[in-house]
N, C-alpha and C. Protein backbone atom coordinates (compact mmCIF):
# COMPACT_ATOMS: atom_id res chain seq x y z
N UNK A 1 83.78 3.97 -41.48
CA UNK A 1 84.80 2.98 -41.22
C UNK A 1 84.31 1.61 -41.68
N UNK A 2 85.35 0.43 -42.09
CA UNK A 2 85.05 -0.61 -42.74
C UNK A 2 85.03 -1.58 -41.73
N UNK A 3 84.26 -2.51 -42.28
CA UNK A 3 83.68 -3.68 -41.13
C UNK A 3 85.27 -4.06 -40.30
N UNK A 4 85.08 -4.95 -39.23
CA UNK A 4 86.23 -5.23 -38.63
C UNK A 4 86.90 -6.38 -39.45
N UNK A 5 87.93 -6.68 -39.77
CA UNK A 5 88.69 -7.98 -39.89
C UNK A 5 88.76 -9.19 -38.85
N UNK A 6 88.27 -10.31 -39.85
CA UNK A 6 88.42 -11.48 -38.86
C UNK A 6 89.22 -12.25 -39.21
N UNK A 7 89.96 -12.49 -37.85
CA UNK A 7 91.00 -13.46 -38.88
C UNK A 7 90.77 -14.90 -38.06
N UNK A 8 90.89 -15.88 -39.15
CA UNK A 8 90.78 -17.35 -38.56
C UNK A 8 91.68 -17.74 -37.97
N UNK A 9 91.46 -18.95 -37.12
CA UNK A 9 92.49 -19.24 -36.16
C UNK A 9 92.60 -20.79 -36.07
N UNK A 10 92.37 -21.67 -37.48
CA UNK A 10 92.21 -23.07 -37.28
C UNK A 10 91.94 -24.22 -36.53
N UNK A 11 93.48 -23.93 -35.45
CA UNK A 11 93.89 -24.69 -34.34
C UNK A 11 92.73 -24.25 -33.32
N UNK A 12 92.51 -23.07 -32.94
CA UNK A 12 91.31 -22.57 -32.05
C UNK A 12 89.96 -22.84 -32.37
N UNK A 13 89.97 -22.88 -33.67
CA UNK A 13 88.49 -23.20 -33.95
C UNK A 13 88.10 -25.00 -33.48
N UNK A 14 89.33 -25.75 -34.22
CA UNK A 14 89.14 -27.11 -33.80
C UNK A 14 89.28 -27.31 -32.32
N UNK A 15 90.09 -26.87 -31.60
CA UNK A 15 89.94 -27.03 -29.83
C UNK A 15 88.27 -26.93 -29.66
N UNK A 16 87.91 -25.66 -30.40
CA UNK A 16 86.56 -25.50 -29.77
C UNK A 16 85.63 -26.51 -29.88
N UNK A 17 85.72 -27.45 -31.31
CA UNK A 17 84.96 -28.29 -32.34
C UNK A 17 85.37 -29.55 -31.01
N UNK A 18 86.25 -29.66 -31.11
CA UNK A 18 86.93 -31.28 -29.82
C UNK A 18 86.08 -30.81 -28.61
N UNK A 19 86.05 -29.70 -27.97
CA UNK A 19 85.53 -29.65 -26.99
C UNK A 19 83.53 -29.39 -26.77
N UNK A 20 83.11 -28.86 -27.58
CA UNK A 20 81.96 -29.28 -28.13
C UNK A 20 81.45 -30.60 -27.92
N UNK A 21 82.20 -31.49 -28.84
CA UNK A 21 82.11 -32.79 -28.99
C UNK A 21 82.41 -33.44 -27.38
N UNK A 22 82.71 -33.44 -26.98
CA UNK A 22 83.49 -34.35 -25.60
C UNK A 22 81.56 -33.84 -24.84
N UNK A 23 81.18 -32.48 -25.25
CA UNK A 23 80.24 -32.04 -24.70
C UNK A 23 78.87 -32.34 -25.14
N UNK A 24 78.88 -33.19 -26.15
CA UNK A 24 77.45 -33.72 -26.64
C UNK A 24 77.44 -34.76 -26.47
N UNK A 25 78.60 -35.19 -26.21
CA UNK A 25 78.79 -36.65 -26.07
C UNK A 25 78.36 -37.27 -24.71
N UNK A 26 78.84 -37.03 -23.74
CA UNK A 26 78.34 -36.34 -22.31
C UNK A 26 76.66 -36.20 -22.13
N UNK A 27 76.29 -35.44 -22.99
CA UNK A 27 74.61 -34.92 -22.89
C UNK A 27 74.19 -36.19 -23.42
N UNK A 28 74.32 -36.33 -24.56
CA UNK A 28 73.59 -36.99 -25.26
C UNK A 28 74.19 -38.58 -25.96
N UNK A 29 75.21 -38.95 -25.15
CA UNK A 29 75.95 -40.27 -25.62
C UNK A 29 76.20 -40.30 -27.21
N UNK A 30 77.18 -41.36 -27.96
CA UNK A 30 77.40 -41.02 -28.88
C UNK A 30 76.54 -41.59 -30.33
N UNK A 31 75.28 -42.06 -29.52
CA UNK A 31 74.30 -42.03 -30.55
C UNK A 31 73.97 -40.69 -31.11
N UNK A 32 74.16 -39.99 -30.08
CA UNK A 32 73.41 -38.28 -30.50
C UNK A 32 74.18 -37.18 -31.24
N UNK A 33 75.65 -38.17 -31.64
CA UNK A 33 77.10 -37.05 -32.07
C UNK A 33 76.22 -36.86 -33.80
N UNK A 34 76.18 -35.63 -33.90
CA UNK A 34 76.00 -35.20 -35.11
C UNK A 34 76.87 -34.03 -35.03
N UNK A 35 77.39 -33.77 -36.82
CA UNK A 35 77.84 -32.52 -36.87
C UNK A 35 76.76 -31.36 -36.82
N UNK A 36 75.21 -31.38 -36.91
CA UNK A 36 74.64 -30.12 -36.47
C UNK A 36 75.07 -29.69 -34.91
N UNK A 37 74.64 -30.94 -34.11
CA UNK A 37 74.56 -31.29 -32.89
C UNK A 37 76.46 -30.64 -31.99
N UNK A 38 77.01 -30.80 -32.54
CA UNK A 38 78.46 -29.97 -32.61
C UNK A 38 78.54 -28.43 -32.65
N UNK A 39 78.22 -28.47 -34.10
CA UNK A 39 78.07 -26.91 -34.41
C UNK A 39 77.24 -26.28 -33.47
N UNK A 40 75.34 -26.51 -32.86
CA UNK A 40 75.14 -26.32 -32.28
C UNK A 40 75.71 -25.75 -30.36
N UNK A 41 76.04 -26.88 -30.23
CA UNK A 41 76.98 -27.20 -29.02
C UNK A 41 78.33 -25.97 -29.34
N UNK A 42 79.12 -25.59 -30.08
CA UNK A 42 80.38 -25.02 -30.50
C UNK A 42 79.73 -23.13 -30.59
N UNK A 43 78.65 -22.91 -31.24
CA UNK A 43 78.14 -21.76 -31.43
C UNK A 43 78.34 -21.52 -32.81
N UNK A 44 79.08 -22.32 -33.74
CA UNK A 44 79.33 -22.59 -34.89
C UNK A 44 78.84 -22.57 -35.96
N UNK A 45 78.91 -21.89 -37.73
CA UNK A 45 78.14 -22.64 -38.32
C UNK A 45 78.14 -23.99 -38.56
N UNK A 46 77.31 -24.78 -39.14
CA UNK A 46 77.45 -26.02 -39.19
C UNK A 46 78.53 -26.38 -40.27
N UNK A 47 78.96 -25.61 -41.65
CA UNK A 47 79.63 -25.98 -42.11
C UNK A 47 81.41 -25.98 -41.71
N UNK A 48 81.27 -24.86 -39.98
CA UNK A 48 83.03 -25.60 -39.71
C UNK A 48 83.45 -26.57 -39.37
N UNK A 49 81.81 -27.57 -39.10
CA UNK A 49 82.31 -28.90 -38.46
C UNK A 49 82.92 -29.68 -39.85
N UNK A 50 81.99 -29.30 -40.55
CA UNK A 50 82.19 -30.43 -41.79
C UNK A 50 83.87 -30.23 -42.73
N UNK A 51 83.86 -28.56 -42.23
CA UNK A 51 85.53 -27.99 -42.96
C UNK A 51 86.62 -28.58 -42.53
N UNK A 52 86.36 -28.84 -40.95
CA UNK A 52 87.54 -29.55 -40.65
C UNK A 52 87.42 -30.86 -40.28
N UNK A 53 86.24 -31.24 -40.04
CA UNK A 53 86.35 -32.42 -40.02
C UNK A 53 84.99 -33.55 -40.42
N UNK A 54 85.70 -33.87 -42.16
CA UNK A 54 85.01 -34.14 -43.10
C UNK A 54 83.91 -35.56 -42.58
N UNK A 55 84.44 -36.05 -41.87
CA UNK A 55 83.96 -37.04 -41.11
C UNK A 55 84.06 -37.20 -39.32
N UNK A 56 82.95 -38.07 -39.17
CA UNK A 56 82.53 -37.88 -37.97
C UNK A 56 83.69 -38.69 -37.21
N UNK A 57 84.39 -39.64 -37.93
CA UNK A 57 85.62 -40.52 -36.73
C UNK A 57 86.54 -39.52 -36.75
N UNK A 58 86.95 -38.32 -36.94
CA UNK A 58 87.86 -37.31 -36.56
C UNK A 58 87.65 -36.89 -35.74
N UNK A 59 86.25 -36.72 -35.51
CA UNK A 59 85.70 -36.18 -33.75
C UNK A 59 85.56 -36.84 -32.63
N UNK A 60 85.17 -37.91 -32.75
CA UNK A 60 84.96 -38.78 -31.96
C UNK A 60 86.32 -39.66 -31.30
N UNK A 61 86.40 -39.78 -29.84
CA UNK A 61 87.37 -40.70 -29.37
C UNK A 61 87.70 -41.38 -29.52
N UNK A 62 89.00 -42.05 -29.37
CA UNK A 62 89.50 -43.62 -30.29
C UNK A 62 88.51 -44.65 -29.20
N UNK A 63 88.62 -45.30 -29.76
CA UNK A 63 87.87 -47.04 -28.43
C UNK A 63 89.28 -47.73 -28.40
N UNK A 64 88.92 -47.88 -26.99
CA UNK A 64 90.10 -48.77 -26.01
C UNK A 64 90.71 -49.42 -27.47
N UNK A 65 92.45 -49.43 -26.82
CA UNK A 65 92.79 -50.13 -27.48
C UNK A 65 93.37 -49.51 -29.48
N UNK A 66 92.61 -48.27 -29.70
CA UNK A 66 92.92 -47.48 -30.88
C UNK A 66 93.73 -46.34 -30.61
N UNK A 67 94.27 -46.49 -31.63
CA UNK A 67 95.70 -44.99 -31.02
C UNK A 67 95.09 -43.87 -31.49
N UNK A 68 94.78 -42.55 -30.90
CA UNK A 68 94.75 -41.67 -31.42
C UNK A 68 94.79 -40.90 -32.27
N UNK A 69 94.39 -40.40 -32.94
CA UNK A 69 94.40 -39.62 -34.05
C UNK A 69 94.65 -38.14 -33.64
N UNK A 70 96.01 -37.25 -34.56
CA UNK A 70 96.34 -35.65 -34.48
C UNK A 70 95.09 -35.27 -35.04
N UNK A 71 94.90 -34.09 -34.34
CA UNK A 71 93.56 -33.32 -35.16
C UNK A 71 94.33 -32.70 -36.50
N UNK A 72 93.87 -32.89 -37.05
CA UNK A 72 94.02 -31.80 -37.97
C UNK A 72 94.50 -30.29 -38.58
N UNK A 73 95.74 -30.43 -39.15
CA UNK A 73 95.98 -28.68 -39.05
C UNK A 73 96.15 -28.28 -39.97
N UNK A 74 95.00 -28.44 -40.84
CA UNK A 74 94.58 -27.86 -42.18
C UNK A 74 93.55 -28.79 -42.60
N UNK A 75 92.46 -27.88 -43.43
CA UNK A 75 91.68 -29.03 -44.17
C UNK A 75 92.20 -30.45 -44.92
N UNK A 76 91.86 -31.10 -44.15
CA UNK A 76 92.51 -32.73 -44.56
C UNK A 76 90.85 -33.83 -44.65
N UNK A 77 90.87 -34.33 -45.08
CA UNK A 77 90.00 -35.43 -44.93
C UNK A 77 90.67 -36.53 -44.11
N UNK A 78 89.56 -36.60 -42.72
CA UNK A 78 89.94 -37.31 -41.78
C UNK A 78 89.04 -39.22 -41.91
N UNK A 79 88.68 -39.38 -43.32
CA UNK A 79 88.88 -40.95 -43.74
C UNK A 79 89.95 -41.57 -44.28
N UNK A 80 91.13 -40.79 -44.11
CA UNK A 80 92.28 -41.33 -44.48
C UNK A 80 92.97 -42.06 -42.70
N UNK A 81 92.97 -42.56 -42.94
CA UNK A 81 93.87 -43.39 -41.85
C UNK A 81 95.09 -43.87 -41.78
């Protein structure tokens, strides 16, 4: 029998990537936000942090006063503003 099929799940993968993050952030304040430090934290390889989110201000919380940003629902480059 042939290996199992995996199928991706974008939106699920990034919940996981946001919640990761909220979780290193926490440990290690946001001097310590790296995308290894994510992936790590997520169980992830390191390159899904970087797939979906090409940059690190996509992960990270707005500061008082900045409106939010939609995550992402498809590979987008998140230095577009």
């Amino acid at each position: 029998m042939g290996a199992a099929i995996r199928r991706r799940d974008p939106q699920r993968r990034i919940a996981e990537l946001s919640a990761a993050t909220e979780k290193v952030i926490a440990a290690r304040g946001i001097e310590g936000l790296t995308h290894r430090a994510i992936a790590e934290e997520a169980g992830v390889p390191l390159g899904a942090t970087t797939y979906h989110f090409a940059a690190m201000n996509g992960l990270t919380p707005p500061r008082p006063g900045q409106h939010p940003r939609p995550a992402p629902t498809s590979k987008q480059s998140c230095d577009a503003s």
